[in-house]
PDB file of N, CA and C in Angstrom:
ATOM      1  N   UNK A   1      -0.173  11.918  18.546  1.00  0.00           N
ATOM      2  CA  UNK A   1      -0.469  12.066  17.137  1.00  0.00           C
ATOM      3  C   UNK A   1       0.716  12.742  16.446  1.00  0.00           C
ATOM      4  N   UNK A   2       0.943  12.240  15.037  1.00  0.00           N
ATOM      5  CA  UNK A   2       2.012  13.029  14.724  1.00  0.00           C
ATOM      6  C   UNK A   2       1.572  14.023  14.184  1.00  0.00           C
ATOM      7  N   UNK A   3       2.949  15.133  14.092  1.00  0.00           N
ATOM      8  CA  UNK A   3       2.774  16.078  13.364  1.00  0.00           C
ATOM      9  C   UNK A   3       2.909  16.117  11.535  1.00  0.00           C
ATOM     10  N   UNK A   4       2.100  17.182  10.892  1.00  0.00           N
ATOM     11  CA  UNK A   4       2.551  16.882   9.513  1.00  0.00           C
ATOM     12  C   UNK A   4       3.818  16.964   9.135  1.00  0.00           C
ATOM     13  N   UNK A   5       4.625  17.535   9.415  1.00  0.00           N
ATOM     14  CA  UNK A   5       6.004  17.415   9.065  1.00  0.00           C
ATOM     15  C   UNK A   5       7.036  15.770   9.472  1.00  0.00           C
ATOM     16  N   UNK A   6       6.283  15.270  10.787  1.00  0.00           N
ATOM     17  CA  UNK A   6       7.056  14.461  11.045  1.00  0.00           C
ATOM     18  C   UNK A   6       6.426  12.642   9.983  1.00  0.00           C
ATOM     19  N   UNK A   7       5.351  13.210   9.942  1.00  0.00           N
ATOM     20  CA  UNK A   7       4.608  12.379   8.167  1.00  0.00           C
ATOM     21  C   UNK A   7       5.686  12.115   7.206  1.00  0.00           C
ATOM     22  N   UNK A   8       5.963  13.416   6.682  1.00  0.00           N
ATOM     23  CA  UNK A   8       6.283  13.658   5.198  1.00  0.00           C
ATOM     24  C   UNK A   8       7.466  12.939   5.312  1.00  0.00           C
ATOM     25  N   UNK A   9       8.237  13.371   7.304  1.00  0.00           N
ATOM     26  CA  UNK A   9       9.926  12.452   7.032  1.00  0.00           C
ATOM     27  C   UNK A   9       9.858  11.297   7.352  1.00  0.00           C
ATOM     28  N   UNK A  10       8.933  10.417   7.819  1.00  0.00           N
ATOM     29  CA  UNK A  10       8.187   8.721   7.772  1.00  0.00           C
ATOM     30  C   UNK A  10       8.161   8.637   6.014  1.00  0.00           C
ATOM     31  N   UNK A  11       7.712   9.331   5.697  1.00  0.00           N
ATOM     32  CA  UNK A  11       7.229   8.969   4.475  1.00  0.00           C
ATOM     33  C   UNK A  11       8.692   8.883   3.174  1.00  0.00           C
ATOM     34  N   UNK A  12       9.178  10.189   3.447  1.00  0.00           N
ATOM     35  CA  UNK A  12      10.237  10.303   2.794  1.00  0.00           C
ATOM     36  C   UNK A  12      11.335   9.163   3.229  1.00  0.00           C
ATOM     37  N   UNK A  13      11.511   8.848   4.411  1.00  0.00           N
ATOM     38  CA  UNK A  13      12.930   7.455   4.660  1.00  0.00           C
ATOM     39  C   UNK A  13      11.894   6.393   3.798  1.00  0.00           C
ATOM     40  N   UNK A  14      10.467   6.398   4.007  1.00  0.00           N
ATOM     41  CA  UNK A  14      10.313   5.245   3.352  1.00  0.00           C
ATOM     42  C   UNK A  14      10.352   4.963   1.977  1.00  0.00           C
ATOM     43  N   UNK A  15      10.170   6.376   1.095  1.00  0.00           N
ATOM     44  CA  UNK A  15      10.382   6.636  -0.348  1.00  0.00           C
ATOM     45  C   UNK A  15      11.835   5.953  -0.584  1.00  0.00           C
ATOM     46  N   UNK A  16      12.794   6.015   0.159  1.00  0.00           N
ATOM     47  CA  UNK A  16      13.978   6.340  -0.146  1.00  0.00           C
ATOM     48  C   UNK A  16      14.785   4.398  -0.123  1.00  0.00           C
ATOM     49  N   UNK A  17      13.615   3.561   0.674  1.00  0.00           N
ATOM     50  CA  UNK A  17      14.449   2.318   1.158  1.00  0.00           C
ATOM     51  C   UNK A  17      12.975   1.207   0.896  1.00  0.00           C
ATOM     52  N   UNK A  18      12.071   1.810   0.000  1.00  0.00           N
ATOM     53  CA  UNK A  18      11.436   0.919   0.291  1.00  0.00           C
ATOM     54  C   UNK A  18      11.414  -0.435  -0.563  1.00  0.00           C
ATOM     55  N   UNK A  19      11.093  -1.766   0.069  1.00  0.00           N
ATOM     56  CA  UNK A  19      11.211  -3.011  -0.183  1.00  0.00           C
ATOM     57  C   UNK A  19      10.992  -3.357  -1.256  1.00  0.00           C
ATOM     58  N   UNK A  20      11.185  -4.076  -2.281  1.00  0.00           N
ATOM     59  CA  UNK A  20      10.545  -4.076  -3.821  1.00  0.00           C
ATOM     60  C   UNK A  20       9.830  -5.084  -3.790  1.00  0.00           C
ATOM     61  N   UNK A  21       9.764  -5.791  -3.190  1.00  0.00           N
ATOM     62  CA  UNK A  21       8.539  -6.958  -2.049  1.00  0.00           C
ATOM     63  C   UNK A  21       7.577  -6.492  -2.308  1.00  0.00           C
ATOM     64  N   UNK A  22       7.120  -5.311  -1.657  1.00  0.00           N
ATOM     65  CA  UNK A  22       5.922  -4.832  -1.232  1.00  0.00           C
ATOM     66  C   UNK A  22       5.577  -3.521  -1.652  1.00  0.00           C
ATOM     67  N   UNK A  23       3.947  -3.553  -1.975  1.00  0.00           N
ATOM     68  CA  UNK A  23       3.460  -1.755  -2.511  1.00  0.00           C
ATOM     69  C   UNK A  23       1.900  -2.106  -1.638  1.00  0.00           C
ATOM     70  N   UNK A  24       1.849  -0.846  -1.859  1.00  0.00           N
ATOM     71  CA  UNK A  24       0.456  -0.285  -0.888  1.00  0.00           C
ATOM     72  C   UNK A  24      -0.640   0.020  -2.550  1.00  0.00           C
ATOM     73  N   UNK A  25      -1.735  -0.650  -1.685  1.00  0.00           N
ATOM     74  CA  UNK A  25      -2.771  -0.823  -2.444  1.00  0.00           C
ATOM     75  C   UNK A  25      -4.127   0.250  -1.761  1.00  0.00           C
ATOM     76  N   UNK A  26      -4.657   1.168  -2.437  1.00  0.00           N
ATOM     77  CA  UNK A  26      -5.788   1.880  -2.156  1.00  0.00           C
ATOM     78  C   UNK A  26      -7.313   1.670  -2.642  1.00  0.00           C
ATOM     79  N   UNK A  27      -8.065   0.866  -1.867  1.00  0.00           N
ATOM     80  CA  UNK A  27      -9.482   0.495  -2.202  1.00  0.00           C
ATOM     81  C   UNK A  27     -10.521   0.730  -0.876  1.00  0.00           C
ATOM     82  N   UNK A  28     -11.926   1.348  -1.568  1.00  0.00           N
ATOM     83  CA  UNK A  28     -12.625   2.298  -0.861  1.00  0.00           C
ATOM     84  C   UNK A  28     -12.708   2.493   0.592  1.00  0.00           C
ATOM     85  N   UNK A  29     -11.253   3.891   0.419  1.00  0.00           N
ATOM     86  CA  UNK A  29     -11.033   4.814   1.488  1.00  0.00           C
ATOM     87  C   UNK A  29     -10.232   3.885   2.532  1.00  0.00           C
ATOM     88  N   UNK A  30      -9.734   2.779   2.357  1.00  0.00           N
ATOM     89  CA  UNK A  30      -8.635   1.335   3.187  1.00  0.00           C
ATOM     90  C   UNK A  30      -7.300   1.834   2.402  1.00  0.00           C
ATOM     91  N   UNK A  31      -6.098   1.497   3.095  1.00  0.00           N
ATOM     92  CA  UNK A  31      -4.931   1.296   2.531  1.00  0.00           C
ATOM     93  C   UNK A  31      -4.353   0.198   2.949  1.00  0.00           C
ATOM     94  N   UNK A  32      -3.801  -0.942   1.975  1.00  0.00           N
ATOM     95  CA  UNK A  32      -3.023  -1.998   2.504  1.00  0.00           C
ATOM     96  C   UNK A  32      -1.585  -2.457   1.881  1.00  0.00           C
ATOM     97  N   UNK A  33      -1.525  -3.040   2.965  1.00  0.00           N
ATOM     98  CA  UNK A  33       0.251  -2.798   2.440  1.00  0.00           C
ATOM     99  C   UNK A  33       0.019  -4.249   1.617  1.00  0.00           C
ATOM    100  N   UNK A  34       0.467  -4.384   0.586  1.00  0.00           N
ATOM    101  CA  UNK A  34       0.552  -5.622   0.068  1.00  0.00           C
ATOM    102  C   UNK A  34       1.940  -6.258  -0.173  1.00  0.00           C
ATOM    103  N   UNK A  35       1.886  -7.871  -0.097  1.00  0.00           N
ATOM    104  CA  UNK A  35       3.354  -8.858  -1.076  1.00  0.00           C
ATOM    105  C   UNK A  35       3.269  -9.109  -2.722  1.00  0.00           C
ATOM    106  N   UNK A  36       4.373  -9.082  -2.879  1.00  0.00           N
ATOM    107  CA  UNK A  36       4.405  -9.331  -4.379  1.00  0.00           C
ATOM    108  C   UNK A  36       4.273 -11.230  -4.277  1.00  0.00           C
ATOM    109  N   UNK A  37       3.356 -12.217  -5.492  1.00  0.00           N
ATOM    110  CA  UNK A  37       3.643 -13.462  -5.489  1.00  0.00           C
ATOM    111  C   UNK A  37       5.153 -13.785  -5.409  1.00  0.00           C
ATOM    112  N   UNK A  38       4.969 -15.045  -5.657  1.00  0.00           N
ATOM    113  CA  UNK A  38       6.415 -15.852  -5.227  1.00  0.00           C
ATOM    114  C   UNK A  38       6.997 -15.214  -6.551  1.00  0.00           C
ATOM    115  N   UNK A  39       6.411 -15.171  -7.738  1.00  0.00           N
ATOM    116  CA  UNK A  39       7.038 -14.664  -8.501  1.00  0.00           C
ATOM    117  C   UNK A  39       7.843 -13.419  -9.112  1.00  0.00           C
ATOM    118  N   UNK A  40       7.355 -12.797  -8.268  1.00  0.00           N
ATOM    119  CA  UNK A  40       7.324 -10.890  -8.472  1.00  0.00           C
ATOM    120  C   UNK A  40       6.470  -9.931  -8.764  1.00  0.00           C
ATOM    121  N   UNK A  41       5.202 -10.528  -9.229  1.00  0.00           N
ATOM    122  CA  UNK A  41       4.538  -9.843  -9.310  1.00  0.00           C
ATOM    123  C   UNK A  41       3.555  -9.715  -8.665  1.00  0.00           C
ATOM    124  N   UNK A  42       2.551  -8.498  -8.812  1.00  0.00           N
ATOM    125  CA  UNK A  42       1.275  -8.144  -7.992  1.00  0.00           C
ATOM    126  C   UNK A  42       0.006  -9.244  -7.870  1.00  0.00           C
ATOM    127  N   UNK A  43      -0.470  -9.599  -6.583  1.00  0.00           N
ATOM    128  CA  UNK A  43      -1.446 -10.260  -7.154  1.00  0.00           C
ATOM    129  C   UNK A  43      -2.927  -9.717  -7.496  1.00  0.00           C
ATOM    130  N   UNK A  44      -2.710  -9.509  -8.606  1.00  0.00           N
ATOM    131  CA  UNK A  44      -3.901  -9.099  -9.461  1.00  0.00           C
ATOM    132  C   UNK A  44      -4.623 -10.348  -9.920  1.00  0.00           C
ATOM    133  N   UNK A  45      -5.844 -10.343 -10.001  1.00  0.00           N
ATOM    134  CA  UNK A  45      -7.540 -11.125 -10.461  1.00  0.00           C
ATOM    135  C   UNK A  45      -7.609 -10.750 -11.890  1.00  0.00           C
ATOM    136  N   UNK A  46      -7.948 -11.706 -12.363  1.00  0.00           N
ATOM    137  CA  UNK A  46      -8.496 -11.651 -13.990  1.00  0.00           C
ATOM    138  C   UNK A  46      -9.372 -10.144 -13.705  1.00  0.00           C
ATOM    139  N   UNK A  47     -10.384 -10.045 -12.929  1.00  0.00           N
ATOM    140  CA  UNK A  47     -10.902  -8.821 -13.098  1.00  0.00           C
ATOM    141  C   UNK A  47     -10.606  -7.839 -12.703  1.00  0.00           C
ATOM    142  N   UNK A  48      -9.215  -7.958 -12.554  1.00  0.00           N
ATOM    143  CA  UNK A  48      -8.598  -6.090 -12.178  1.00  0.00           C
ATOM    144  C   UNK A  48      -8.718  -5.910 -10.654  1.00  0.00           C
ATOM    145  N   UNK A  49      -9.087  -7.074  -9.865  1.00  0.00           N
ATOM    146  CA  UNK A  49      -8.943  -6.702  -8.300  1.00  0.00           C
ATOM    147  C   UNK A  49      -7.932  -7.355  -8.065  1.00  0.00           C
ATOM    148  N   UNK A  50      -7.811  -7.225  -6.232  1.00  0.00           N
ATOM    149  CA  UNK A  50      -6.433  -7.582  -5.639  1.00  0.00           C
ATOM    150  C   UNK A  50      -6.904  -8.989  -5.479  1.00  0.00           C
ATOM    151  N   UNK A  51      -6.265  -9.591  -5.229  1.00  0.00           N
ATOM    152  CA  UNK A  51      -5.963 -10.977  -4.510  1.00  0.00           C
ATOM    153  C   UNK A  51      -6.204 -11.080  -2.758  1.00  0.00           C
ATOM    154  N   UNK A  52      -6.844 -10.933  -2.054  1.00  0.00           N
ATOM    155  CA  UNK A  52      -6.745 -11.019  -0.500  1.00  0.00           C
ATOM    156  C   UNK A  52      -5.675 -11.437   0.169  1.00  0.00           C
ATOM    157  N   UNK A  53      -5.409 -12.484  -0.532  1.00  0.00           N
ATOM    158  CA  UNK A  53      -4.266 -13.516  -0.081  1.00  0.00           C
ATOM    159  C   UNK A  53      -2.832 -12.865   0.323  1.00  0.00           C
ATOM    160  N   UNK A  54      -2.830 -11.796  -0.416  1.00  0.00           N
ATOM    161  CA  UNK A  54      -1.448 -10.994  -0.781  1.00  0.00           C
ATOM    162  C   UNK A  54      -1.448 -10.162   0.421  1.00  0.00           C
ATOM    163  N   UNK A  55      -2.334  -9.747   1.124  1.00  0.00           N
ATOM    164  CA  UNK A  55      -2.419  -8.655   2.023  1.00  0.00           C
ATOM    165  C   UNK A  55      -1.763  -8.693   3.447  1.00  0.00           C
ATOM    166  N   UNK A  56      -0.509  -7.824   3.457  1.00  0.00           N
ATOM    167  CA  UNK A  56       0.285  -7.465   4.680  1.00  0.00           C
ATOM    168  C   UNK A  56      -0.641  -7.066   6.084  1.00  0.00           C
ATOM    169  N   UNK A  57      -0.920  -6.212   5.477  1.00  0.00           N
ATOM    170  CA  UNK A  57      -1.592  -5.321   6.683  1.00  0.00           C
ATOM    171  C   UNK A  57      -2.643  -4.372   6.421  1.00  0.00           C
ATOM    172  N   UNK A  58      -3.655  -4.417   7.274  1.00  0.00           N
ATOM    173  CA  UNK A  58      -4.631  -3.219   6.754  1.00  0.00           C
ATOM    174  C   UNK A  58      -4.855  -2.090   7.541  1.00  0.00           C
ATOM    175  N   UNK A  59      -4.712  -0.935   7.000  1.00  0.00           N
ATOM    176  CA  UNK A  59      -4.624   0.396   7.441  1.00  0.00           C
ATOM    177  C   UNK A  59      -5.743   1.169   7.734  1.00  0.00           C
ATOM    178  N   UNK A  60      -6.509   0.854   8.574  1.00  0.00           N
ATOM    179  CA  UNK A  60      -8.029   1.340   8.302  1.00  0.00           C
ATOM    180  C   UNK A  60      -7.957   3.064   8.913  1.00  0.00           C
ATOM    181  N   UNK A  61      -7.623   3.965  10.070  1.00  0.00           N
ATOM    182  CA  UNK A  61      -7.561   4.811  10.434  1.00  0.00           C
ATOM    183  C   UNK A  61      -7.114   5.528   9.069  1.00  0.00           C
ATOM    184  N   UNK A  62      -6.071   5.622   8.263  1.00  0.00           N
ATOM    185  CA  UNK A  62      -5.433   6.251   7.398  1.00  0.00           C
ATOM    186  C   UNK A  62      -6.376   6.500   5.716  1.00  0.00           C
ATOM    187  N   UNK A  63      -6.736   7.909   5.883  1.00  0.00           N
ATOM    188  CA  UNK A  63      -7.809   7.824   4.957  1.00  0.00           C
ATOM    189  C   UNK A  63      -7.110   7.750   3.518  1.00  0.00           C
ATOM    190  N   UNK A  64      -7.493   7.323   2.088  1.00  0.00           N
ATOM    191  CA  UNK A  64      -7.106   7.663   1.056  1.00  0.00           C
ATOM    192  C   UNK A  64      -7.989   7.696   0.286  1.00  0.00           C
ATOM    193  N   UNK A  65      -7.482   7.837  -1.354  1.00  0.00           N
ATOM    194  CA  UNK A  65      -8.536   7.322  -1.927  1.00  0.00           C
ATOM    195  C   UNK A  65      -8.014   6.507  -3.512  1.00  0.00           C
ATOM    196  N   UNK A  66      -8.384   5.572  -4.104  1.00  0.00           N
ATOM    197  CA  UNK A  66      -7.435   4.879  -5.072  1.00  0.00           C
ATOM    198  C   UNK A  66      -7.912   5.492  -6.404  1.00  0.00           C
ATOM    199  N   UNK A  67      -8.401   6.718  -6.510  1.00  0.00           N
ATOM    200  CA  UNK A  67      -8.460   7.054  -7.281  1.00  0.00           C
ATOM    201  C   UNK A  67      -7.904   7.652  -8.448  1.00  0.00           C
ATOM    202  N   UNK A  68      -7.975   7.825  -9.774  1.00  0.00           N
ATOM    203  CA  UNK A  68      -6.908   8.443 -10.332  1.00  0.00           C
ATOM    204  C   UNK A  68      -6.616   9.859 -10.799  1.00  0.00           C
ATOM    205  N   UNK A  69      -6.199  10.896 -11.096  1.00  0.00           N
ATOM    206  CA  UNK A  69      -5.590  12.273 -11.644  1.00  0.00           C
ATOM    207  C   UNK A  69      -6.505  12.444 -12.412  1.00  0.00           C
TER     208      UNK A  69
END
């Protein structure tokens, strides 16, 4: 298991290089890494959800929450 410090520096190389391809999407308590369409952008649903289709990988151990501030 890692440690918290060795997190923050996973996290930080990835702040620092990450792909403009791809962003991580947070929906109830899942994190997934998502693709941008062919076009560049997110695939977002007329009703404000994700697209399935788009989905890299799913992160189920890794808790979050997509909530906002």
């Amino acid at each position: 298991m890692l440690e918290k410090d060795q997190i923050i520096n996973v996290l930080e190389d990835l702040d620092s290089g990450w792909p403009s391809d791809l962003w991580l999407y947070a929906a109830n308590g899942t994190l997934y890494l998502m693709k941008n369409k062919s076009d560049g952008s997110r695939g977002i649903l007329p009703n404000g959800g994700v697209d399935s289709t788009y989905i890299v990988e799913t992160f189920i151990n890794i808790e979050c929450d997509g909530g906002d501030w």
